[in-house]
Protein backbone atom coordinates (compact mmCIF):
# COMPACT_ATOMS: atom_id res chain seq x y z
CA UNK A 1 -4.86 72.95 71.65
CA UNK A 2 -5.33 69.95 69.27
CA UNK A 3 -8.72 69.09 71.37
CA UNK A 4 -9.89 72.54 70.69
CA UNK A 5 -9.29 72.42 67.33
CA UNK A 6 -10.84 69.17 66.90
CA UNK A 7 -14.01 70.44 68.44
CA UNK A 8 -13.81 73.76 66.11
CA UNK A 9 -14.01 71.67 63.42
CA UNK A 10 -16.46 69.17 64.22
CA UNK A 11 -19.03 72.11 65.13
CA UNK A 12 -18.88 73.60 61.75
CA UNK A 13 -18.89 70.26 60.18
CA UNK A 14 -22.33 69.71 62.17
CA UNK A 15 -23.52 73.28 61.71
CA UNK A 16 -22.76 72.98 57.53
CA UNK A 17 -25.19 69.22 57.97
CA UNK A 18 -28.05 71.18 59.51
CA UNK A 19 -28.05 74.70 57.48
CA UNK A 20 -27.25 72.71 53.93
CA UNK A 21 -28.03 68.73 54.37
CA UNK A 22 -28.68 68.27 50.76
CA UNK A 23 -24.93 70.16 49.40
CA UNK A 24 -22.78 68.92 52.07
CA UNK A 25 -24.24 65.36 50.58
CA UNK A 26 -23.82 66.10 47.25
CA UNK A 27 -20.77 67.51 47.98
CA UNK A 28 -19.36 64.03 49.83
CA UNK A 29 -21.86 61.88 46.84
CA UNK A 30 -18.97 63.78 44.22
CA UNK A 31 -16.06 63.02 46.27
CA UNK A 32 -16.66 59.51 46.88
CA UNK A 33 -17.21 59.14 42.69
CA UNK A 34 -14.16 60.82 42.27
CA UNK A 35 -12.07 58.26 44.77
CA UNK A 36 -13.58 55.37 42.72
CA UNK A 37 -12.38 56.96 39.20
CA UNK A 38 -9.39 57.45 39.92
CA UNK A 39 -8.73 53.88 41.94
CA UNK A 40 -10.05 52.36 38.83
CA UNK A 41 -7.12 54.53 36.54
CA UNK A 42 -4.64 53.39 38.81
CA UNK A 43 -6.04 49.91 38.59
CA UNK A 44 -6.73 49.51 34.86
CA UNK A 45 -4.25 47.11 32.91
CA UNK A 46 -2.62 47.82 29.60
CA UNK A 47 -5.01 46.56 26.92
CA UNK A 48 -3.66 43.76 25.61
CA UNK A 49 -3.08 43.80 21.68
CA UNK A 50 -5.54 41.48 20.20
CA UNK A 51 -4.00 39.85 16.92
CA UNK A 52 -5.99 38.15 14.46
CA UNK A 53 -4.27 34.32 14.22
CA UNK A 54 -5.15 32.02 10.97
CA UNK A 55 -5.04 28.55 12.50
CA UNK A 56 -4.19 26.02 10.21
CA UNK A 57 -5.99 22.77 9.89
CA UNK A 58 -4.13 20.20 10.54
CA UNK A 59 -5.36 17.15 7.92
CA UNK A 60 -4.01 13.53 6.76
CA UNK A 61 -2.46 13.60 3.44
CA UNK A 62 -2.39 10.06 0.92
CA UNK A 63 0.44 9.85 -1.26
CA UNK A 64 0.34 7.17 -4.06
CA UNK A 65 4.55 6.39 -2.76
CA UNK A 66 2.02 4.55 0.12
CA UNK A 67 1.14 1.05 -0.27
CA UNK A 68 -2.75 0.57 -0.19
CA UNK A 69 -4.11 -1.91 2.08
CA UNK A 70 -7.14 -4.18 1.54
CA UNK A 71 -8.20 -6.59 4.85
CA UNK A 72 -9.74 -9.53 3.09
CA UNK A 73 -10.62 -12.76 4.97
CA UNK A 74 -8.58 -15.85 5.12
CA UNK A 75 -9.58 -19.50 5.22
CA UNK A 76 -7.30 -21.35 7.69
CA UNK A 77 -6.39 -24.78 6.84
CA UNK A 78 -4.26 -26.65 9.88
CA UNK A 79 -4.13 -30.29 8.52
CA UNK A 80 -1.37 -32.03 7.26
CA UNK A 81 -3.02 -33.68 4.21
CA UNK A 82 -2.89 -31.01 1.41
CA UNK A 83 -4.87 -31.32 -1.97
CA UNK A 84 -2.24 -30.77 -4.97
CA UNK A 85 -4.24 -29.35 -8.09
CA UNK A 86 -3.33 -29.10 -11.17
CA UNK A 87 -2.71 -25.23 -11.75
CA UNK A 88 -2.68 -25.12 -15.99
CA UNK A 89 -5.31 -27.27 -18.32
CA UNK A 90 -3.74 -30.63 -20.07
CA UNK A 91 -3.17 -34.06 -20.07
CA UNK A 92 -1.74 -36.78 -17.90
CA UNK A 93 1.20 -37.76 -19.60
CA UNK A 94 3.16 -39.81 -16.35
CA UNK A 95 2.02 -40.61 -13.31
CA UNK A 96 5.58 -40.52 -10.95
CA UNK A 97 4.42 -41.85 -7.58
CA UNK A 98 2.69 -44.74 -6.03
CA UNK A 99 0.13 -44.19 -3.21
CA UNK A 100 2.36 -44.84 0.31
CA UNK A 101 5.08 -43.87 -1.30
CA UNK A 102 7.76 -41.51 0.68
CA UNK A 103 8.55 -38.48 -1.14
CA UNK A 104 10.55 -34.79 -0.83
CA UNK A 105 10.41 -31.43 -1.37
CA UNK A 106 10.50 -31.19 -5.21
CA UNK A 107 9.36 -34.76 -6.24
CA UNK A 108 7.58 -34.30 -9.54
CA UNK A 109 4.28 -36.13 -8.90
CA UNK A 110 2.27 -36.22 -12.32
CA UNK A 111 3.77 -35.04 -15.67
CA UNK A 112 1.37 -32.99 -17.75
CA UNK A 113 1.09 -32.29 -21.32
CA UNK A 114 -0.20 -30.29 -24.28
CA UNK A 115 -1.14 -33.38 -26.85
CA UNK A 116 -1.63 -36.69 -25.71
CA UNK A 117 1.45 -37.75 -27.82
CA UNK A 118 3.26 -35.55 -24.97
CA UNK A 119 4.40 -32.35 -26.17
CA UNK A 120 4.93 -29.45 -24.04
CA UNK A 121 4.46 -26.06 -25.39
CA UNK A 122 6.74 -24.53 -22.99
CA UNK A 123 9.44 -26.97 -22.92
CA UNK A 124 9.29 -25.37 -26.24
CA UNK A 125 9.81 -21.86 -25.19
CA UNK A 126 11.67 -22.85 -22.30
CA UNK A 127 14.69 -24.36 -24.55
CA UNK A 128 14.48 -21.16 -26.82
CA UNK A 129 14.75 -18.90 -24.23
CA UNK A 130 17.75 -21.02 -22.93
CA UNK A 131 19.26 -21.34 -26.23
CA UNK A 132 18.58 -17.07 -26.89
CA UNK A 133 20.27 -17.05 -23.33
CA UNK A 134 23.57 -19.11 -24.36
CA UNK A 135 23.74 -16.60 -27.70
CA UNK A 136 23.50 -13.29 -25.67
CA UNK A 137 26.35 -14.77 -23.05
CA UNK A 138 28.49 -15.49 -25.69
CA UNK A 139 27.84 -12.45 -27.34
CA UNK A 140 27.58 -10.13 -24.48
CA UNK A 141 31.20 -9.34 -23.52
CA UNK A 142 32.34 -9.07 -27.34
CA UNK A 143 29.61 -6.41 -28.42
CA UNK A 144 30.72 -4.72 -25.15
CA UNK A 145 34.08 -4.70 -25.91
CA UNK A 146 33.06 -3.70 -29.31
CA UNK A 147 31.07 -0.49 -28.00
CA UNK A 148 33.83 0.65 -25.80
CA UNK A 149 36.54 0.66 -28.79
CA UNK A 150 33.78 2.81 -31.15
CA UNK A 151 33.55 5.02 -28.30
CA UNK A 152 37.23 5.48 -27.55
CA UNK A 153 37.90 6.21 -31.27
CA UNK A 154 35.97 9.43 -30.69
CA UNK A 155 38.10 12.43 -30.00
CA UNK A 156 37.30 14.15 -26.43
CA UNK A 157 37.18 17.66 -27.93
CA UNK A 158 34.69 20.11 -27.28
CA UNK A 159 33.03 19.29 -31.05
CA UNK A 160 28.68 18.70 -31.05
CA UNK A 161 29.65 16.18 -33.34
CA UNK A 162 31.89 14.10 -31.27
CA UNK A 163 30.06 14.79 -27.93
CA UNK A 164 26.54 13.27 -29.27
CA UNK A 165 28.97 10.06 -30.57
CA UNK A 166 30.14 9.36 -27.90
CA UNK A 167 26.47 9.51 -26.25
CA UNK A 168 25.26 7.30 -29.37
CA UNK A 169 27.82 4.42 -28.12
CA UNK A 170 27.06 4.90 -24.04
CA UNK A 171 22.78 4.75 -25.41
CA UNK A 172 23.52 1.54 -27.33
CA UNK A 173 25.94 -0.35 -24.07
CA UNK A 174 22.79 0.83 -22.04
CA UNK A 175 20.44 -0.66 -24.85
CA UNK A 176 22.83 -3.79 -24.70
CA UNK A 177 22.47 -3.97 -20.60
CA UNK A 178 18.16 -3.69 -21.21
CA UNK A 179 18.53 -6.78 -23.90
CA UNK A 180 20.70 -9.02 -21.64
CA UNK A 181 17.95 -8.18 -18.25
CA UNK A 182 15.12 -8.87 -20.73
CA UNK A 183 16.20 -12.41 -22.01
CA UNK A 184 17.27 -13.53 -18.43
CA UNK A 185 13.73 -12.53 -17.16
CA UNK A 186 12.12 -14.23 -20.30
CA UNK A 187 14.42 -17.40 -19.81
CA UNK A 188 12.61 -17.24 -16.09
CA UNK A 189 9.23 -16.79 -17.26
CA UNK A 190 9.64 -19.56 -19.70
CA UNK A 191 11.00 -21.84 -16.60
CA UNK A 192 8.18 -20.82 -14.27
CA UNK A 193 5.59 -21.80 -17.67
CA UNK A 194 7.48 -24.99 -18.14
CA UNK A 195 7.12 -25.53 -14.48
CA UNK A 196 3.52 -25.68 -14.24
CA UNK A 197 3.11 -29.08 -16.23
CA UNK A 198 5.41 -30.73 -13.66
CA UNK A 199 3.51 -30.36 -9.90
CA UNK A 200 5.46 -31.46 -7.24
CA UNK A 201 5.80 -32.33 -3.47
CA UNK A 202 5.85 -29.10 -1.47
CA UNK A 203 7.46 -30.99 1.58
CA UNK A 204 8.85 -34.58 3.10
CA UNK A 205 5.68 -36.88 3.58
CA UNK A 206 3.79 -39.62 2.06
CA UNK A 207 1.70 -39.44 -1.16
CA UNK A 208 -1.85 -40.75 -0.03
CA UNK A 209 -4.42 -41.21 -2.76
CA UNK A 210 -3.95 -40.08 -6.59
CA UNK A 211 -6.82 -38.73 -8.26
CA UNK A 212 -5.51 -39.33 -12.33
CA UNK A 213 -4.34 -41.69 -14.45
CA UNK A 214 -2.13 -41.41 -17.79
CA UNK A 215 -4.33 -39.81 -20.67
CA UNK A 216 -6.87 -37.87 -18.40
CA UNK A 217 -7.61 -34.45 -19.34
CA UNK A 218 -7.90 -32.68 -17.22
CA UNK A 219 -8.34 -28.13 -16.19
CA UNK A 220 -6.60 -25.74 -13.57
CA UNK A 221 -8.21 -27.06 -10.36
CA UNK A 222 -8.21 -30.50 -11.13
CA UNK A 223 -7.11 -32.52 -7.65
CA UNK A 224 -4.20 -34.50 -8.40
CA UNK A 225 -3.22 -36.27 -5.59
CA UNK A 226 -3.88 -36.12 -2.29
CA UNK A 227 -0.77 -35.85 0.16
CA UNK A 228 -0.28 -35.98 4.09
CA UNK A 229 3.03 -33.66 5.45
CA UNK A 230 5.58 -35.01 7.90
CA UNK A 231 5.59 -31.06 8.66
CA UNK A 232 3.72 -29.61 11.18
CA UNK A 233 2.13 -26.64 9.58
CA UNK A 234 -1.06 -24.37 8.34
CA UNK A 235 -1.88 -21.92 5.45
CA UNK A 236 -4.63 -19.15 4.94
CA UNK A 237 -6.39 -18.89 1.82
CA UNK A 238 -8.19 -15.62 0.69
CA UNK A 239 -10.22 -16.36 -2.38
CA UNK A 240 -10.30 -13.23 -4.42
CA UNK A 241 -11.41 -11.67 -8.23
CA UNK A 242 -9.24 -11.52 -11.45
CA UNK A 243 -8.81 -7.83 -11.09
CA UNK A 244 -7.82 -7.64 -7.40
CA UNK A 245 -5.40 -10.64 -7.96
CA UNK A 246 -3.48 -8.66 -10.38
CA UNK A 247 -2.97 -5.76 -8.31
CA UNK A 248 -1.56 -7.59 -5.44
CA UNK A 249 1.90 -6.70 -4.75
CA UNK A 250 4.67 -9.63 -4.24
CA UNK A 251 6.79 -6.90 -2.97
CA UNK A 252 5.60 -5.44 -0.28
CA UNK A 253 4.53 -7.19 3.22
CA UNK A 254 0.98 -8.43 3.85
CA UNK A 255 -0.23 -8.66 7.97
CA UNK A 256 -1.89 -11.67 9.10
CA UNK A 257 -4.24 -10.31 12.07
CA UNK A 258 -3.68 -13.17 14.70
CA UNK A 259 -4.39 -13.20 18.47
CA UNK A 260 -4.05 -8.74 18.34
CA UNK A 261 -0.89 -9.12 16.48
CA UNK A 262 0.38 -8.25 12.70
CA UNK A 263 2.42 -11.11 11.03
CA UNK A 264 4.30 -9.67 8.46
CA UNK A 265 4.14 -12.32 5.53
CA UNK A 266 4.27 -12.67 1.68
CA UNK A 267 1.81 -14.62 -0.38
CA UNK A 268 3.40 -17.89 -1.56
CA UNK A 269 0.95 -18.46 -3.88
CA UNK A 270 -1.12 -16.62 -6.87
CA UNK A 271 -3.44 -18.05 -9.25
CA UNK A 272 -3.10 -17.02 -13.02
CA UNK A 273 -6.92 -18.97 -13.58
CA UNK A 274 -9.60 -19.59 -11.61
CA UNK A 275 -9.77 -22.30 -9.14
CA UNK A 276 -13.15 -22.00 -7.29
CA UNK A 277 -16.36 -20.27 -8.57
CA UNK A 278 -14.24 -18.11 -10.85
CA UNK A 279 -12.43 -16.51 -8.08
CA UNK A 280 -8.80 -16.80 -7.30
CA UNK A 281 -6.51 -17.74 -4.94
CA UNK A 282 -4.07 -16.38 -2.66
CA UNK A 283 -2.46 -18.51 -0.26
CA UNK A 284 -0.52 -17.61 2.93
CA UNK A 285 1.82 -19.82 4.90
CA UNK A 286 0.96 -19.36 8.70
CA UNK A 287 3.71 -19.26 11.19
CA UNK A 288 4.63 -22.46 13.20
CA UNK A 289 4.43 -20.82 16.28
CA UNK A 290 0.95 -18.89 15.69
CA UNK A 291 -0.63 -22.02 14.68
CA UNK A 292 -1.57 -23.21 18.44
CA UNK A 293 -3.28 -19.62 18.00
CA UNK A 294 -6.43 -20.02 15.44
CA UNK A 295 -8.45 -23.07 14.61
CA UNK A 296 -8.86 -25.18 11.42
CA UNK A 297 -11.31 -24.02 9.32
CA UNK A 298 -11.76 -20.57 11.02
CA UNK A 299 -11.08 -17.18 9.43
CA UNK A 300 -8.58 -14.68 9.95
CA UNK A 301 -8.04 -11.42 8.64
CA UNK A 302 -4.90 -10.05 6.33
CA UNK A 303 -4.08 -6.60 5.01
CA UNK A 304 -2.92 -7.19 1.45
CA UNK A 305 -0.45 -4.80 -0.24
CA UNK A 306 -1.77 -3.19 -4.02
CA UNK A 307 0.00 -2.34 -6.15
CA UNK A 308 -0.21 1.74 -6.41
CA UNK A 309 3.21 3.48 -7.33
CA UNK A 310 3.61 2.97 -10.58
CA UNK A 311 2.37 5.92 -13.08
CA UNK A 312 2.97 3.37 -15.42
CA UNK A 313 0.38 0.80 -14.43
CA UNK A 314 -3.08 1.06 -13.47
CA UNK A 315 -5.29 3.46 -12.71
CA UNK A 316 -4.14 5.35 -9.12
CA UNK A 317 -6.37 4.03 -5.81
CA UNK A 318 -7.51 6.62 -3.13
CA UNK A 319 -9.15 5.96 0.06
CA UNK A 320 -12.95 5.86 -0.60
CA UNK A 321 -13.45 8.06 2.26
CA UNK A 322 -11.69 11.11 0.39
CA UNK A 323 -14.02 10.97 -2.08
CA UNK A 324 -16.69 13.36 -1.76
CA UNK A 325 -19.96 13.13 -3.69
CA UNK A 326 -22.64 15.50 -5.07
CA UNK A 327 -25.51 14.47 -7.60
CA UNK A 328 -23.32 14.57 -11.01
CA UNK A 329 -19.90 14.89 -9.39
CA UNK A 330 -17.14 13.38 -7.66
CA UNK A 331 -14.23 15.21 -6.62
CA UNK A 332 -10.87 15.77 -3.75
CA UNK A 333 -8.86 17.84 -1.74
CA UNK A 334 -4.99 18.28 -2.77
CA UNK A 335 -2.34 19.22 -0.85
CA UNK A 336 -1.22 22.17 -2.58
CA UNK A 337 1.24 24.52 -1.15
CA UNK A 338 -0.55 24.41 2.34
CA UNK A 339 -4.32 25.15 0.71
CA UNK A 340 -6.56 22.72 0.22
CA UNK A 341 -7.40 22.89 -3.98
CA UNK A 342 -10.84 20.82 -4.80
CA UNK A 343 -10.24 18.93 -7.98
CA UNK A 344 -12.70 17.03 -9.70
CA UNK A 345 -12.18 13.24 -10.66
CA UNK A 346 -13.81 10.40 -12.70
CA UNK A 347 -14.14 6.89 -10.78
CA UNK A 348 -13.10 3.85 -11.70
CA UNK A 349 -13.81 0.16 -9.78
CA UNK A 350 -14.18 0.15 -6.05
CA UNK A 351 -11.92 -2.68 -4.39
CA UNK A 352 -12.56 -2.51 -0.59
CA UNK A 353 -11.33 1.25 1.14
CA UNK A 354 -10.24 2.19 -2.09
CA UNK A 355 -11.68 3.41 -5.49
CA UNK A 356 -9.83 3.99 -8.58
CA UNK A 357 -9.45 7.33 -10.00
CA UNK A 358 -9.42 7.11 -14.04
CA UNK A 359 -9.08 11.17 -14.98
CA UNK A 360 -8.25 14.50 -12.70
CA UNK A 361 -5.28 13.31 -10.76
CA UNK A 362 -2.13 12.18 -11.33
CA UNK A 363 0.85 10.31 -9.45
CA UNK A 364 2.42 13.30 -7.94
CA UNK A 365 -0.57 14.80 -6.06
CA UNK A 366 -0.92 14.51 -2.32
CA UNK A 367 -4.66 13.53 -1.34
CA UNK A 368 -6.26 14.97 1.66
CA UNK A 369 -8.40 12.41 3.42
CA UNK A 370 -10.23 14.94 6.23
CA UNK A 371 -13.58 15.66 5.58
CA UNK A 372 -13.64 18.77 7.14
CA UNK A 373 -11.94 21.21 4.82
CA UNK A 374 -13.38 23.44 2.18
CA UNK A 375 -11.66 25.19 -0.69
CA UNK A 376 -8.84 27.71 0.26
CA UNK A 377 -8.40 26.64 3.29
CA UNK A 378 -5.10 26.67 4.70
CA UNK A 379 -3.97 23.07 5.74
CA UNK A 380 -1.16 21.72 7.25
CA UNK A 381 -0.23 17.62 7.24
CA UNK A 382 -0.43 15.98 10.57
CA UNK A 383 2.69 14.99 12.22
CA UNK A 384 2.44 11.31 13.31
């Protein structure tokens, strides 16, 4: 039955090919179109939602709280036998040591003076600082005292009159606290000034040649005498200009570069005048244990700290590289609110990777140093 049906079919099929070749192929052309369509809507994913995404730039922001770095070069100097110069202008007035003579840390070697009948200047200052000292001390406690009485006598009502009184008194015990700070500091300076007429050992050893005699004049630089350490030890000198030796900071850490490794140190010695070809020194002490490290007479490299936080002091520093320059302008990229804002800027004296800005920013901006950013664009700081 099946088989006969079969065959039914498959003669008509055959028949339809031979009367009407060209519909019957049309006919199967459409059907096999139509499979494909509708395998392909079956098929076909959701369209995904394209959403537009503003990618933020991620960029390197300066702030002036950050201590600016300059690598200088540094002069090492391994042996024991160490030159002491004279570091003010004046004239012999002693002569304390002998040559072979044994001395310590602190020995005063050669006494200096202002006028060859042997007056000091700052001894001067030094004993009125001391004696402006011994007032204030006295003083101190009693005008205190004084201060808090005034202030008690005023009533604590809710009066204008007797709330700015009592603010009067508290403004003059803070005034008195400023005074007392300011004449120990001078007392100090005046020590430190009083100080430089009296060089002196800066370890145990022997004193090996002296280079003055009583009634020389003599100028900062002037060798006088010659001295050989019991110590074992070495120093780096970086030789520098007036104006970068009064930006370096005493209290932040420099990095001595020796053997791929950062030494923090501090310098333990600045020239106030000029000590070789009108530049001025900085001198580093070297760690016993890196000395095996670097040879005498070679040169290292230190970062030194600048001074750069104070709105107060200088002009503010800025990388040079976030600088950008056109013909007739000079301008940055600040931080502001996640845009980049160009401002424009005037520049002051380069020293090293940084340049001074004298007008068109101020303490409390936040400098981009990427080079890649334009104006509007939205920024966001790089996470170390």
């Amino acid at each position: 039955m099946v088989k006969r049906i079969f065959e039914r079919i498959s003669g008509f099929i055959r028949r339809s090919i031979k009367s009407y070749p060209m519909t019957i192929f049309f006919v199967l052309l459409f059907l096999l179109f139509a499979v494909i369509f509708a395998g392909n809507l079956i098929r076909k994913p959701d369209e995904a939602r394209e959403e537009e995404v503003s990618q933020a730039k991620e960029v390197e922001v300066f702030s002036f709280g950050e201590v600016p770095y300059l690598s200088l070069s540094a002069k090492v100097d391994k042996k024991n036998a160490i030159t002491i110069n004279a570091t003010t202008s004046g004239i012999v007035k002693y002569v304390n040591v002998y040559e072979g003579q044994k001395a310590v840390p602190g020995t005063v070697l050669v006494s200096l003076a202002d006028t060859y009948g042997g007056a000091n200047i700052s001894a001067i200052d030094r004993q009125i600082a001391q004696k402006t000292k011994d007032i204030q001390e006295i003083t101190y406690e009693k005008n205190k005292d004084i201060l808090d009485y005034q202030r008690d006598l005023v009533p604590k009502t809710g009066s204008e009159a007797n709330e700015v009184g009592r603010k009067e008194v508290t403004i003059q015990k803070r005034n008195l606290d400023l005074t007392k700070e300011t004449i120990d500091l001078s007392l100090e300076k005046a020590r430190i000034a009083d100080a430089l007429h009296y060089p002196s050992a800066p370890a145990y050893g022997t004193v090996d040649k002296i280079h003055v005699k009583p009634g020389q004049q003599i100028q900062a630089g002037t060798p006088l005498v010659s001295f050989v350490s019991d110590s074992r030890s070495g120093t780096a000198e970086i030789l520098i200009s007036f104006q970068i030796a009064e930006m370096v900071s005493i209290k932040d850490d420099s990095y001595i570069h020796i053997n791929r490794e950062e030494i923090p140190a501090r310098p333990i010695y600045i020239s106030r005048e000029s000590t070789d070809n009108q530049h001025y020194s900085v001198l580093y002490a070297i760690p016993e244990e890196y000395l095996n490290l670097v040879a005498d007479k070679s040169f290292l490299q230190i970062d030194v700290p600048l001074e750069n936080a104070d709105p107060e002091g200088s002009n503010p520093m800025v990388p040079i590289d976030a600088v950008q320059l056109t013909q007739d302008k000079a301008y940055v990229f600040l931080f502001v609110d996640g845009r980049a804002e160009s401002r424009e800027v005037e520049l002051g004296n380069v020293y090293g990777q940084f340049v001074q800005i004298t007008e068109g920013i101020d303490f409390n901006d936040e400098i981009i140093l990427n080079r890649n950013v334009f104006q509007g664009d939205e920024v966001s700081k790089a996470i170390d």
